[in-house]
N, C-alpha and C. Protein backbone atom coordinates (compact mmCIF):
# COMPACT_ATOMS: atom_id res chain seq x y z
N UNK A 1 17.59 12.03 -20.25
CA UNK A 1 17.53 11.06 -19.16
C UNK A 1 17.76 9.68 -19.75
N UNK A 2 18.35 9.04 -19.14
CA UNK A 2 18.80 7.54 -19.39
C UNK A 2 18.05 6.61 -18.35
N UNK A 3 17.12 6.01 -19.25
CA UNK A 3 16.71 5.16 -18.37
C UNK A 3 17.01 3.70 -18.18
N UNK A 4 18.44 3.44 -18.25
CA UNK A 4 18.87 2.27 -17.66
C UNK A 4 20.31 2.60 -17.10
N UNK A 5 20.32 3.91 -16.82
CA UNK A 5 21.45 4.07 -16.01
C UNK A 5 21.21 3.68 -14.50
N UNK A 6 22.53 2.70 -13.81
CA UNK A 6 22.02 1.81 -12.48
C UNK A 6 22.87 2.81 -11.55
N UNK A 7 21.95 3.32 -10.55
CA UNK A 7 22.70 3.73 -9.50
C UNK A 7 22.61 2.81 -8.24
N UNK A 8 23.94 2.68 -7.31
CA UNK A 8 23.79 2.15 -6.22
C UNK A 8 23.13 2.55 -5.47
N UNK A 9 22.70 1.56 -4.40
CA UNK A 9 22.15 1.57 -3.04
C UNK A 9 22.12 1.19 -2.08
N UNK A 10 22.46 1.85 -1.02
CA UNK A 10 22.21 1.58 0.21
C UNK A 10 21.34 1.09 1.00
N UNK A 11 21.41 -0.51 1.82
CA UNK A 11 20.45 -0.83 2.33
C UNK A 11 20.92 -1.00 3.96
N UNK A 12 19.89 -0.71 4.81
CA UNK A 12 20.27 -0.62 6.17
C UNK A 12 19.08 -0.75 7.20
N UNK A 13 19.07 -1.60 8.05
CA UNK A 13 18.16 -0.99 9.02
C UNK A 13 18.88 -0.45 10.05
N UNK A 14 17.48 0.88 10.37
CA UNK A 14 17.82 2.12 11.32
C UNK A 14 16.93 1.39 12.83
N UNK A 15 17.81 1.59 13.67
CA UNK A 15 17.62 0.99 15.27
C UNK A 15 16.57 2.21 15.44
N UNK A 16 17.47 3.61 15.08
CA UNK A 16 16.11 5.02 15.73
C UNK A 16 15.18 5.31 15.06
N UNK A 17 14.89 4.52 13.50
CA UNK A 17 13.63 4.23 13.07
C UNK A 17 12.72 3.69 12.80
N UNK A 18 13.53 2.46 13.76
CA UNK A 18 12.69 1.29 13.71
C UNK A 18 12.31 0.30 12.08
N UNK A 19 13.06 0.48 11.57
CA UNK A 19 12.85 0.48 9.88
C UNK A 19 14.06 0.21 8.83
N UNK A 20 13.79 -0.48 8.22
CA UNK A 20 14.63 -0.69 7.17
C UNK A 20 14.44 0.54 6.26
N UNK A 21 16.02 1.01 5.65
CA UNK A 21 16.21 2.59 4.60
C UNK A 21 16.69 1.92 4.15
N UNK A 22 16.34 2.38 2.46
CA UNK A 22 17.21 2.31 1.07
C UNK A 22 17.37 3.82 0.71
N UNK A 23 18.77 4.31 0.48
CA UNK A 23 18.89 5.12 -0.13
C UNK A 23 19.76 5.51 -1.34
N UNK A 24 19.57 6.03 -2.36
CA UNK A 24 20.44 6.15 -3.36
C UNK A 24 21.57 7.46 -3.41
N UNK A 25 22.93 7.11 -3.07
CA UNK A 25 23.82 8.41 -3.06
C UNK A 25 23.96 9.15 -3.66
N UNK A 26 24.10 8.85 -5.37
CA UNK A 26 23.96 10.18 -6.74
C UNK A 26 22.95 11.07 -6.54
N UNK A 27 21.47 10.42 -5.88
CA UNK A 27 20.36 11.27 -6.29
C UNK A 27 19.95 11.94 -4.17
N UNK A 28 20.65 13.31 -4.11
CA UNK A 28 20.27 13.67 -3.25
C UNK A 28 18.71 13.62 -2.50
N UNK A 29 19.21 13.21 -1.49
CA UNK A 29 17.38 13.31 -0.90
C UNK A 29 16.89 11.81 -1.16
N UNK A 30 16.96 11.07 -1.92
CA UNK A 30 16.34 10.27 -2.23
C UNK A 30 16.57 9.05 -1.60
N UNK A 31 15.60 8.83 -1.09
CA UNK A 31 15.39 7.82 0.25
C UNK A 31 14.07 6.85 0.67
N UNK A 32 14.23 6.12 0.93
CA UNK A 32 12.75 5.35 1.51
C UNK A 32 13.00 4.58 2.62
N UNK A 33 12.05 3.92 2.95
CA UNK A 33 11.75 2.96 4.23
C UNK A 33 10.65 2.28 3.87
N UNK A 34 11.13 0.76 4.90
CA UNK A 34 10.03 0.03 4.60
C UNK A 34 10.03 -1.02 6.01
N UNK A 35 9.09 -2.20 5.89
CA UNK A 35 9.38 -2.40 7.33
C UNK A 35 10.14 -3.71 6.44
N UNK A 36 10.44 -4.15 5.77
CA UNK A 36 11.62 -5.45 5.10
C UNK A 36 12.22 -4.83 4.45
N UNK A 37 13.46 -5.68 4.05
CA UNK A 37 14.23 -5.15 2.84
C UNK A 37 13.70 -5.10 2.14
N UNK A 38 13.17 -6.12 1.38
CA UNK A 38 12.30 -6.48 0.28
C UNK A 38 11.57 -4.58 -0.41
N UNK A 39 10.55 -4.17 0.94
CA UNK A 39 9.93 -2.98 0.95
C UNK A 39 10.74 -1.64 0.49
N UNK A 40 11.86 -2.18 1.40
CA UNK A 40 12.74 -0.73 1.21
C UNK A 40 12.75 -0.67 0.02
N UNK A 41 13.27 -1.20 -0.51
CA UNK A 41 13.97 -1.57 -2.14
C UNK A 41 12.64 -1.15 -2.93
N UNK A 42 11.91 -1.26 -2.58
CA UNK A 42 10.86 -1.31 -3.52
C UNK A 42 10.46 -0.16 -3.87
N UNK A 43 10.22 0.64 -2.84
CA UNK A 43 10.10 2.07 -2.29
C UNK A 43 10.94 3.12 -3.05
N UNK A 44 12.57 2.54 -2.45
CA UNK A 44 13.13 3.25 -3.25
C UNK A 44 13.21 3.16 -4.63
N UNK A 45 12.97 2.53 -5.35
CA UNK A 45 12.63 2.60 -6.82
C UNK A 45 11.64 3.14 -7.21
N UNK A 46 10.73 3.46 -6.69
CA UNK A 46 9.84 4.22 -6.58
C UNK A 46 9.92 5.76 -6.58
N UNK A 47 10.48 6.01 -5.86
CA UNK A 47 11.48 7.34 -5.39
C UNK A 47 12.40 7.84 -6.45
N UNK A 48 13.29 6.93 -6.54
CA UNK A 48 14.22 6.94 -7.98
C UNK A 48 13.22 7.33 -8.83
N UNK A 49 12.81 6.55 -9.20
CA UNK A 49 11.76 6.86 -10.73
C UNK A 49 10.98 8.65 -10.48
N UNK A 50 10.60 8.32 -9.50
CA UNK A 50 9.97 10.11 -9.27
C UNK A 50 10.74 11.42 -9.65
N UNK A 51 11.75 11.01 -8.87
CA UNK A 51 13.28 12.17 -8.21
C UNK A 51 13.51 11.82 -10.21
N UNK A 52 13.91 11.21 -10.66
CA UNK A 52 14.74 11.07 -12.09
C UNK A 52 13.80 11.95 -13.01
N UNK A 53 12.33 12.00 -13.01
CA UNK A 53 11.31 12.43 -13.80
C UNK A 53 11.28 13.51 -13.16
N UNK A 54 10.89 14.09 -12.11
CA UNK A 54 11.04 15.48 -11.80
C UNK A 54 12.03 16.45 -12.41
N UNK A 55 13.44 15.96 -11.90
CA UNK A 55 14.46 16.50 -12.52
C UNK A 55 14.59 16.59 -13.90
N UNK A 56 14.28 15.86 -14.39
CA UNK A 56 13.98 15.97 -16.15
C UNK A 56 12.85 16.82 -16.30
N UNK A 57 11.86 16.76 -15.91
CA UNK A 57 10.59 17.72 -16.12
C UNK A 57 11.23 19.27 -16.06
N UNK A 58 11.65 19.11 -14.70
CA UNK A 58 12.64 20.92 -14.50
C UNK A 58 13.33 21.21 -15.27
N UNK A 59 14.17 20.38 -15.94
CA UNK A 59 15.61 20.34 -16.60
C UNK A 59 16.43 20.53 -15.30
N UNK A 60 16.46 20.08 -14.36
CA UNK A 60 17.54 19.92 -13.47
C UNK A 60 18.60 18.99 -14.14
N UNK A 61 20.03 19.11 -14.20
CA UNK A 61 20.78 18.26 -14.35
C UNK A 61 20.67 16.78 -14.10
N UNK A 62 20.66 15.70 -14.32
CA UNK A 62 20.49 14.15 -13.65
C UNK A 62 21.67 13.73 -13.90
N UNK A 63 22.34 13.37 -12.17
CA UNK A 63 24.11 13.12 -12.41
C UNK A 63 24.21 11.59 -12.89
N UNK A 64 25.28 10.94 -13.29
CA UNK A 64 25.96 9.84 -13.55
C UNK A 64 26.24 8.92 -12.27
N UNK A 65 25.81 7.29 -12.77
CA UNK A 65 25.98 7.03 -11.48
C UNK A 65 27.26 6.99 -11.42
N UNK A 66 27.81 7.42 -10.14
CA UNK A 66 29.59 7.47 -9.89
C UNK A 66 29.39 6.66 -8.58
N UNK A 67 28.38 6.68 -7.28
CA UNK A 67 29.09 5.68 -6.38
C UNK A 67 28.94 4.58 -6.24
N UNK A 68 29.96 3.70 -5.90
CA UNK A 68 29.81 2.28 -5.53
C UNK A 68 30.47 2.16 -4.16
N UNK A 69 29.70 0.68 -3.22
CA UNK A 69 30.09 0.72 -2.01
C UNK A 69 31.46 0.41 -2.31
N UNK A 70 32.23 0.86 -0.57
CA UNK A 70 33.97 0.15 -0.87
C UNK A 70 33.65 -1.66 -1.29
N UNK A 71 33.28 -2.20 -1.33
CA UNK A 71 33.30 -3.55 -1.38
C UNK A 71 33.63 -3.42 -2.83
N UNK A 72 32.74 -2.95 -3.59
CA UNK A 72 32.82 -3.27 -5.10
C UNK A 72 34.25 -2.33 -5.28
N UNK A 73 34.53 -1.34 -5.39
CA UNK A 73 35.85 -0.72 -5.13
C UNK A 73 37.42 -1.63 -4.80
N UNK A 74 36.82 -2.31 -3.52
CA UNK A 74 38.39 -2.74 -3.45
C UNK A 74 38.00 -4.47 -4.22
N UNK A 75 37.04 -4.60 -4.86
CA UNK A 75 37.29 -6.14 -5.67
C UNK A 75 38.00 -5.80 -6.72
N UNK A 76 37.56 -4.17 -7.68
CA UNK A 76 38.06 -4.00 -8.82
C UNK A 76 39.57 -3.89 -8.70
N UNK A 77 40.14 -3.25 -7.90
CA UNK A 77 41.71 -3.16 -7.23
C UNK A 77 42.18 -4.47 -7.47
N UNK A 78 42.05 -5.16 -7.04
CA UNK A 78 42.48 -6.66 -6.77
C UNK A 78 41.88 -7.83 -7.45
């Protein structure tokens, strides 16, 4: 396990949950809520850190971060 490998994240608030979600795309499942961004974020690092140590505890594989939003995508293009 690498612990300064950065995976992206998704930040959003959900209208049908009333709630701000952070979620991270490499690491299935892995998700939080909070009622600020601030929270979400927080949460989900939280989560991250769990989900990353579990999977290492199992020996589950722990993937590479590979996604980035299109934003960062089409800056590198151009």
């Amino acid at each position: 396990m690498e612990p300064n490998d950065h995976y992206s994240i998704n930040l959003f608030y959900s209208d049908r949950d009333g709630c701000w979600v952070a979620d991270v795309p490499d690491l299935k499942y892995c998700t939080a809520f909070g009622s600020s961004p601030a929270e979400a974020l927080q949460e989900v690092e939280v989560a991250k850190a769990a989900w990353l140590e579990a999977a290492y505890d199992v020996g589950k594989p722990i993937p590479a971060p590979k996604y980035r939003a299109v934003i960062y995508q089409l800056t590198a293009v151009g």
